[in-house]
N, C-alpha and C. Protein backbone atom coordinates (compact mmCIF):
# COMPACT_ATOMS: atom_id res chain seq x y z
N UNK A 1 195.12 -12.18 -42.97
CA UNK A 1 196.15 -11.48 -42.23
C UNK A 1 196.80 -12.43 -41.24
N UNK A 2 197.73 -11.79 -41.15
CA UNK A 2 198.64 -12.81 -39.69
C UNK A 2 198.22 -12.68 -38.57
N UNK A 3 198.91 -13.51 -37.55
CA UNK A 3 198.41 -13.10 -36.42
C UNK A 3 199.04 -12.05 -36.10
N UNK A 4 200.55 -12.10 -36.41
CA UNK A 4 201.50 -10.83 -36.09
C UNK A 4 200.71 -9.35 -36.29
N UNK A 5 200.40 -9.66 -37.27
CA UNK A 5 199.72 -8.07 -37.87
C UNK A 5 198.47 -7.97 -37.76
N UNK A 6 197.64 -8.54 -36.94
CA UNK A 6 196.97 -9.05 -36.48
C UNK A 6 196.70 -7.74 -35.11
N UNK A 7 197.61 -8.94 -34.26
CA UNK A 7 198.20 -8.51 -32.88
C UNK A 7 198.83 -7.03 -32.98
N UNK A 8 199.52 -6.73 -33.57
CA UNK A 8 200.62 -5.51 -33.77
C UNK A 8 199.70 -4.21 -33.74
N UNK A 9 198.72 -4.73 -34.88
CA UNK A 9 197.34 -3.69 -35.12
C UNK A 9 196.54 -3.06 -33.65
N UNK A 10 196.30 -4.17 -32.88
CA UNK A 10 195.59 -4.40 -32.11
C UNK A 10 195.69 -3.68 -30.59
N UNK A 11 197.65 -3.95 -30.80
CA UNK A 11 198.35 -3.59 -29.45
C UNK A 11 198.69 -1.64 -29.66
N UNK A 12 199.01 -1.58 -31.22
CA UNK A 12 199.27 -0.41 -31.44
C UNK A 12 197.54 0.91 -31.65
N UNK A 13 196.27 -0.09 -31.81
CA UNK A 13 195.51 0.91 -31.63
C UNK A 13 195.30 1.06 -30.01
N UNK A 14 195.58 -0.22 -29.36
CA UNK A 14 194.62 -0.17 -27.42
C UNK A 14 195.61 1.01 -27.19
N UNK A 15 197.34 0.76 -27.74
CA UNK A 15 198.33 2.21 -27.04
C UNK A 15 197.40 3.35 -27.30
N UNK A 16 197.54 3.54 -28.60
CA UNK A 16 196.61 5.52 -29.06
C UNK A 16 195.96 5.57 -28.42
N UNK A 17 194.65 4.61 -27.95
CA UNK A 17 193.51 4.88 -27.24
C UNK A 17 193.81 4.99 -25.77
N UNK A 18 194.69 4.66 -25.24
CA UNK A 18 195.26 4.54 -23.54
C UNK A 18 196.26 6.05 -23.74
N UNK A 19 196.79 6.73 -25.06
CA UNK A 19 197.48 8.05 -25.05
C UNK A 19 196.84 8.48 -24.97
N UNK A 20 195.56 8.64 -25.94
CA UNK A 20 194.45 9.94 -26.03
C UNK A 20 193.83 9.64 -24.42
N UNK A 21 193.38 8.70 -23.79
CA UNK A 21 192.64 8.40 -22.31
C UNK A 21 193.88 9.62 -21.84
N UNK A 22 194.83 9.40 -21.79
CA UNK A 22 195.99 10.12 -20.59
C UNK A 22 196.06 11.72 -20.95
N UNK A 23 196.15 11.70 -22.49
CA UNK A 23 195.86 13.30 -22.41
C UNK A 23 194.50 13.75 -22.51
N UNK A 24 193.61 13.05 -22.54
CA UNK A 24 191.85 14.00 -22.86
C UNK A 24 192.08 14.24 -21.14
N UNK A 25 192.62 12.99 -20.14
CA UNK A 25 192.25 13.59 -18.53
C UNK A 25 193.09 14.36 -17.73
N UNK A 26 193.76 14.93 -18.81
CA UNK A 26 195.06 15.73 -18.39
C UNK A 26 194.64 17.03 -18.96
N UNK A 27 194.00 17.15 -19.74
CA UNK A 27 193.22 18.14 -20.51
C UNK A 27 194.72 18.83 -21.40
N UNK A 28 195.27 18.05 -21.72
CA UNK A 28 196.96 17.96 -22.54
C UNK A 28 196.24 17.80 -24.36
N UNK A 29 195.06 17.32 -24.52
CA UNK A 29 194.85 17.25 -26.13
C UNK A 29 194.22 18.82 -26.50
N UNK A 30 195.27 19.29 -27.15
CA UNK A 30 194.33 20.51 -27.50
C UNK A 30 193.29 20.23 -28.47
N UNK A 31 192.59 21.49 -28.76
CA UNK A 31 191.54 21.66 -30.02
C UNK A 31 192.62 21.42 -31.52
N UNK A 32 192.18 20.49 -31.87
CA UNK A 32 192.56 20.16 -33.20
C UNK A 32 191.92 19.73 -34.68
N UNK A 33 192.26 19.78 -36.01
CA UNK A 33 191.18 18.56 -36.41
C UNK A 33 192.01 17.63 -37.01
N UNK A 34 192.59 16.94 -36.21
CA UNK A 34 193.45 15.58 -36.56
C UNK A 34 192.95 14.52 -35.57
N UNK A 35 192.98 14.68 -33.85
CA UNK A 35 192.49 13.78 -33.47
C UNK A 35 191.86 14.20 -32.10
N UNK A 36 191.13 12.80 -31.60
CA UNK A 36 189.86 13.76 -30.10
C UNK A 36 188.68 13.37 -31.44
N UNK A 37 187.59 13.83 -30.81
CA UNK A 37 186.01 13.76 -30.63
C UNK A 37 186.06 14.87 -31.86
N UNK A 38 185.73 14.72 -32.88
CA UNK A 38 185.90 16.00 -33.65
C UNK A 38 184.45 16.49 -34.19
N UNK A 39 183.19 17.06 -33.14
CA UNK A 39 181.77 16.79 -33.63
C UNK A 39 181.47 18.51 -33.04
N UNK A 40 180.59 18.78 -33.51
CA UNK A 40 180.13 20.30 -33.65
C UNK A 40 180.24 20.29 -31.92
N UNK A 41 179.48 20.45 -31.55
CA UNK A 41 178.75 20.24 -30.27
C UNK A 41 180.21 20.56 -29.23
N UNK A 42 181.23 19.85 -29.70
CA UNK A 42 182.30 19.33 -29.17
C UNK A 42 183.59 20.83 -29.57
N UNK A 43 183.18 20.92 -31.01
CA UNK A 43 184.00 22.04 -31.11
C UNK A 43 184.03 23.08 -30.99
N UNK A 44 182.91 23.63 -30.96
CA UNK A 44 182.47 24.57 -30.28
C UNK A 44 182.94 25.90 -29.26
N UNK A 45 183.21 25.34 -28.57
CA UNK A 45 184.87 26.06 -27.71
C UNK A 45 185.81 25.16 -27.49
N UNK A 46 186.48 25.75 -26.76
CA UNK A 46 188.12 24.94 -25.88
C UNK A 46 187.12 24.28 -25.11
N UNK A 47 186.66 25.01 -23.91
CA UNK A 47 185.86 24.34 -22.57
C UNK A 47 185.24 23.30 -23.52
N UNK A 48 184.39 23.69 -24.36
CA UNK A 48 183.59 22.09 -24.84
C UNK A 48 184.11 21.15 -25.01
N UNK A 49 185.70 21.28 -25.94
CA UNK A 49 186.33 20.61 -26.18
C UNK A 49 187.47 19.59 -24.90
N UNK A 50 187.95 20.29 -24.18
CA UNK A 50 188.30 19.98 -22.98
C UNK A 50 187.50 18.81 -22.11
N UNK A 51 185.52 19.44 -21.37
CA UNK A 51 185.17 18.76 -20.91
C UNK A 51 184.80 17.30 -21.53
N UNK A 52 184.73 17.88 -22.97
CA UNK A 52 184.07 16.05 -23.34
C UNK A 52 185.39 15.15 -23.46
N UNK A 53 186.67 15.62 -23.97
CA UNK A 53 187.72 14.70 -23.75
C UNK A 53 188.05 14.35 -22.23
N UNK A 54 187.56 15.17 -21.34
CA UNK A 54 187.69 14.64 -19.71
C UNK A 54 186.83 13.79 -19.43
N UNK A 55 185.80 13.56 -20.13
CA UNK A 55 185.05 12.79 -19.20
C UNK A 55 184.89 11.72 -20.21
N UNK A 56 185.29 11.48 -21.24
CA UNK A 56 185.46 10.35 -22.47
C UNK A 56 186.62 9.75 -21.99
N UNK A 57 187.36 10.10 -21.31
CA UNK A 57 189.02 9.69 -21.09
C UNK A 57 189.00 8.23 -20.64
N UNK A 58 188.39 7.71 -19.29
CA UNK A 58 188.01 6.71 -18.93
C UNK A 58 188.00 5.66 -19.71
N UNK A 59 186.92 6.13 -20.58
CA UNK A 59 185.98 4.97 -21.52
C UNK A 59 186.90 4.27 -22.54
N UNK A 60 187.97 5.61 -22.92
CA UNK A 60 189.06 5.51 -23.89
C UNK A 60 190.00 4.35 -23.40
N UNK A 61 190.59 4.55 -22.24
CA UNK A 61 191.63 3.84 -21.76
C UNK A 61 191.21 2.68 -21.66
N UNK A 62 189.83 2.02 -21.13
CA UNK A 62 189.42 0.92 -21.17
C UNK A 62 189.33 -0.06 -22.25
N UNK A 63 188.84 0.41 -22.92
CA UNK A 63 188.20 0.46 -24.39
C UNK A 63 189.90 0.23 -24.72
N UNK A 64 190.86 1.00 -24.84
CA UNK A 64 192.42 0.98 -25.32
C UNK A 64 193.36 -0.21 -24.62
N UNK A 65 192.96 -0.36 -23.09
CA UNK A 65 193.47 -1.74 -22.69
C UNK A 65 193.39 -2.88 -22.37
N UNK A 66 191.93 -3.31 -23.56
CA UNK A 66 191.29 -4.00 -23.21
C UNK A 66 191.90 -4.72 -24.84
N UNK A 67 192.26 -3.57 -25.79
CA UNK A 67 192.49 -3.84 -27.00
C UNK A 67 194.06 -4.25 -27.13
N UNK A 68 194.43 -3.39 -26.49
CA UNK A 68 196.11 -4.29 -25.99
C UNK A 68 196.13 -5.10 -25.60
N UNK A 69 195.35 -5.75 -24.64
CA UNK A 69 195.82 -6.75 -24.17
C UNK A 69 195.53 -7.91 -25.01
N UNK A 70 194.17 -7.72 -25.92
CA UNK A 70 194.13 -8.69 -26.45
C UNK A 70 194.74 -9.10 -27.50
N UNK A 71 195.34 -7.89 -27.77
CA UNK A 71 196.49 -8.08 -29.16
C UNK A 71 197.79 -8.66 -28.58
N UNK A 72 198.19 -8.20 -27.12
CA UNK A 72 198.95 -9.02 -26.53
C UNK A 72 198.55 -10.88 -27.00
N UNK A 73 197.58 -11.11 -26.41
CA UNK A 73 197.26 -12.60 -26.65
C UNK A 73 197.39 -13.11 -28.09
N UNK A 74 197.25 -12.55 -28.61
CA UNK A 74 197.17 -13.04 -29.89
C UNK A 74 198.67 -13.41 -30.32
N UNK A 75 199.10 -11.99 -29.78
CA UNK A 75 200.83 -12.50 -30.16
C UNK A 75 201.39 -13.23 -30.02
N UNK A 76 200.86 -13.85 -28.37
CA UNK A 76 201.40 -14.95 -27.88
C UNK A 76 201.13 -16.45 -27.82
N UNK A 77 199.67 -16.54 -28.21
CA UNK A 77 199.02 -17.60 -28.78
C UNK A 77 199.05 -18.09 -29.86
N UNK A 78 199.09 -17.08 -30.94
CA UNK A 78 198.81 -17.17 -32.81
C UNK A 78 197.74 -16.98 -33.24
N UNK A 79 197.15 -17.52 -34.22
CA UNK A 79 195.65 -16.93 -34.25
C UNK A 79 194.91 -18.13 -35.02
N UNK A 80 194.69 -19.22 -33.89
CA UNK A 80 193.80 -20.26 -34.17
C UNK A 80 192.82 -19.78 -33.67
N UNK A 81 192.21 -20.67 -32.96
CA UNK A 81 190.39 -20.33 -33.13
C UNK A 81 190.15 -19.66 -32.07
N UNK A 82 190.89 -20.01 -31.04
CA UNK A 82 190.88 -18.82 -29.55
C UNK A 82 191.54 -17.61 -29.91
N UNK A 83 192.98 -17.71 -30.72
CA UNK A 83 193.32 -16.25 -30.78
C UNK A 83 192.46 -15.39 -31.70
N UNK A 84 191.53 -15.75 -32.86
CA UNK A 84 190.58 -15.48 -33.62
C UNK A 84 189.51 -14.58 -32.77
N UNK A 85 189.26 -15.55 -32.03
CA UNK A 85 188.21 -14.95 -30.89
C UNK A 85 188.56 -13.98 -30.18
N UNK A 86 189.65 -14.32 -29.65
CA UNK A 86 190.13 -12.81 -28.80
C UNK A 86 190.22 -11.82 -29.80
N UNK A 87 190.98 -11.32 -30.55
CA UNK A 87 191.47 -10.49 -31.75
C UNK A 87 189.77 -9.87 -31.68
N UNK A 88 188.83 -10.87 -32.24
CA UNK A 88 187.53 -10.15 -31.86
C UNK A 88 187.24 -9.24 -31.17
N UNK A 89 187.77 -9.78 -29.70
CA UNK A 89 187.27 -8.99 -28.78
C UNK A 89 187.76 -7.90 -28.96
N UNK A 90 188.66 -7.94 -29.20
CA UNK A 90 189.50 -7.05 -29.07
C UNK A 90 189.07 -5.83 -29.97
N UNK A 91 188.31 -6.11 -31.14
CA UNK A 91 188.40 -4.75 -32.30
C UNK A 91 187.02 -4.51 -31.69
N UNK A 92 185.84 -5.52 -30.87
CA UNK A 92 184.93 -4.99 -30.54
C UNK A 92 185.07 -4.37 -29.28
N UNK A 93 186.32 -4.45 -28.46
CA UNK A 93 186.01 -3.70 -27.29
C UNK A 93 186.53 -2.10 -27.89
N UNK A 94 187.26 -1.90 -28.99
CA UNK A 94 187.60 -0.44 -29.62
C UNK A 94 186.51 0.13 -29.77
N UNK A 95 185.34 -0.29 -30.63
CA UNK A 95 184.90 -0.14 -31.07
C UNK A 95 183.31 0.30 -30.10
N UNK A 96 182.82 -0.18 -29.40
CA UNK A 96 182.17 -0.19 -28.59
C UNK A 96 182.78 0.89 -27.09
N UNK A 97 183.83 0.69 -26.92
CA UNK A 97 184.33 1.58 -26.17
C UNK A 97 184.38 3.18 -26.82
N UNK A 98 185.24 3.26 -27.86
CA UNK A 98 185.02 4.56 -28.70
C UNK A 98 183.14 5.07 -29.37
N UNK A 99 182.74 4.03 -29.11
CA UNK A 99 181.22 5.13 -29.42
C UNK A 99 180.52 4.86 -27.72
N UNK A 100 180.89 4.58 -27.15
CA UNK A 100 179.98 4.78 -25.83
C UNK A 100 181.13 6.09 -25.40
N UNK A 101 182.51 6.37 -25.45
CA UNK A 101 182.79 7.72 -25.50
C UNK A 101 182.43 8.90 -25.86
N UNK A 102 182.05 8.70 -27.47
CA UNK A 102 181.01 9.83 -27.83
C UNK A 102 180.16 10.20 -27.40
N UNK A 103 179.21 9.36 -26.90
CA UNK A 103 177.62 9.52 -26.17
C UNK A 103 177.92 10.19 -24.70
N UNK A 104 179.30 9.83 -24.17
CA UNK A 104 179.56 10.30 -22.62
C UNK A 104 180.10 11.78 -22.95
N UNK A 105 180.44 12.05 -24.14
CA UNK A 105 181.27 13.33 -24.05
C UNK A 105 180.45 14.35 -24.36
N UNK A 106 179.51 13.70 -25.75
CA UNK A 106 178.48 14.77 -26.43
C UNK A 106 177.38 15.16 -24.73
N UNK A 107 177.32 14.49 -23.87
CA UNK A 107 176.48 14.44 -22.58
C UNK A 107 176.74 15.23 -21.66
N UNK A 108 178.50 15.50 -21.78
CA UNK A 108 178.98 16.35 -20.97
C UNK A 108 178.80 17.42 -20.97
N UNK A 109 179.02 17.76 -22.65
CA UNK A 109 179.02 18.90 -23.26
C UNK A 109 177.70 19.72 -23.19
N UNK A 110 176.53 18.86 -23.36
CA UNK A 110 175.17 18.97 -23.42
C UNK A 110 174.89 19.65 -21.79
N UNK A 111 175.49 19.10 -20.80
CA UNK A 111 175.46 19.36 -19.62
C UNK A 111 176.44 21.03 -18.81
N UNK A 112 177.13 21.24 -19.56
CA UNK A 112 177.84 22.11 -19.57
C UNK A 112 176.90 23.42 -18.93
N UNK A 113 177.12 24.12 -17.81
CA UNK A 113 176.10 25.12 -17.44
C UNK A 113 175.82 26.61 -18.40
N UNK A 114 176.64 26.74 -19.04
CA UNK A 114 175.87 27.65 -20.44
C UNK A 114 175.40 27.14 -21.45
N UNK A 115 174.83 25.97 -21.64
CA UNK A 115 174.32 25.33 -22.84
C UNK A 115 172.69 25.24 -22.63
């Protein structure tokens, strides 16, 4: 792959993940099954659904602009052996960010005072 598409990939997943961060803490993502946390536990009600995208939101945005930015770099570097590396980081900070979300949301949910 290029670096372009590469980068493009990279900058356009950290955005989704920095949208979904802005609406899970806005409590703006409704119950859906297209996108959000889509796990029993989670779907359960609205409120379930609500608190675990509130308190996943954080993790999201981080996790999302941590992945932009590094797709930023890439764009602007190319993708020799440093932009290689970053690009890395970059799909591992998605990636690692989006499942330490799960674990914070399924926790919330778990925590929820009628559960």
């Amino acid at each position: 792959m290029s670096g372009l598409v590469i980068s493009l990939l990279l900058i356009s997943v950290g955005a989704s993940e920095i949208w979904l961060c802005w609406l899970g803490s806005q409590r703006r993502l409704r119950p859906n099954s297209l996108i959000g946390i889509r796990l029993g536990a989670i779907k359960a009600s609205d409120e379930s659904w609500y608190v675990a995208h509130e308190s996943a939101a954080g993790i999201f945005g981080v996790g999302g602009g941590i992945a932009a930015a590094c797709g930023a770099a890439v764009l602007l570097t190319g993708l020799d052996l440093v932009g290689t590396v970053v690009a890395v980081i970059g799909a591992i900070a998605v990636l690692v960010a989006t499942s330490v979300a799960v674990i914070v949301a399924l926790r919330s949910v778990k925590d929820m005072p009628d559960r």
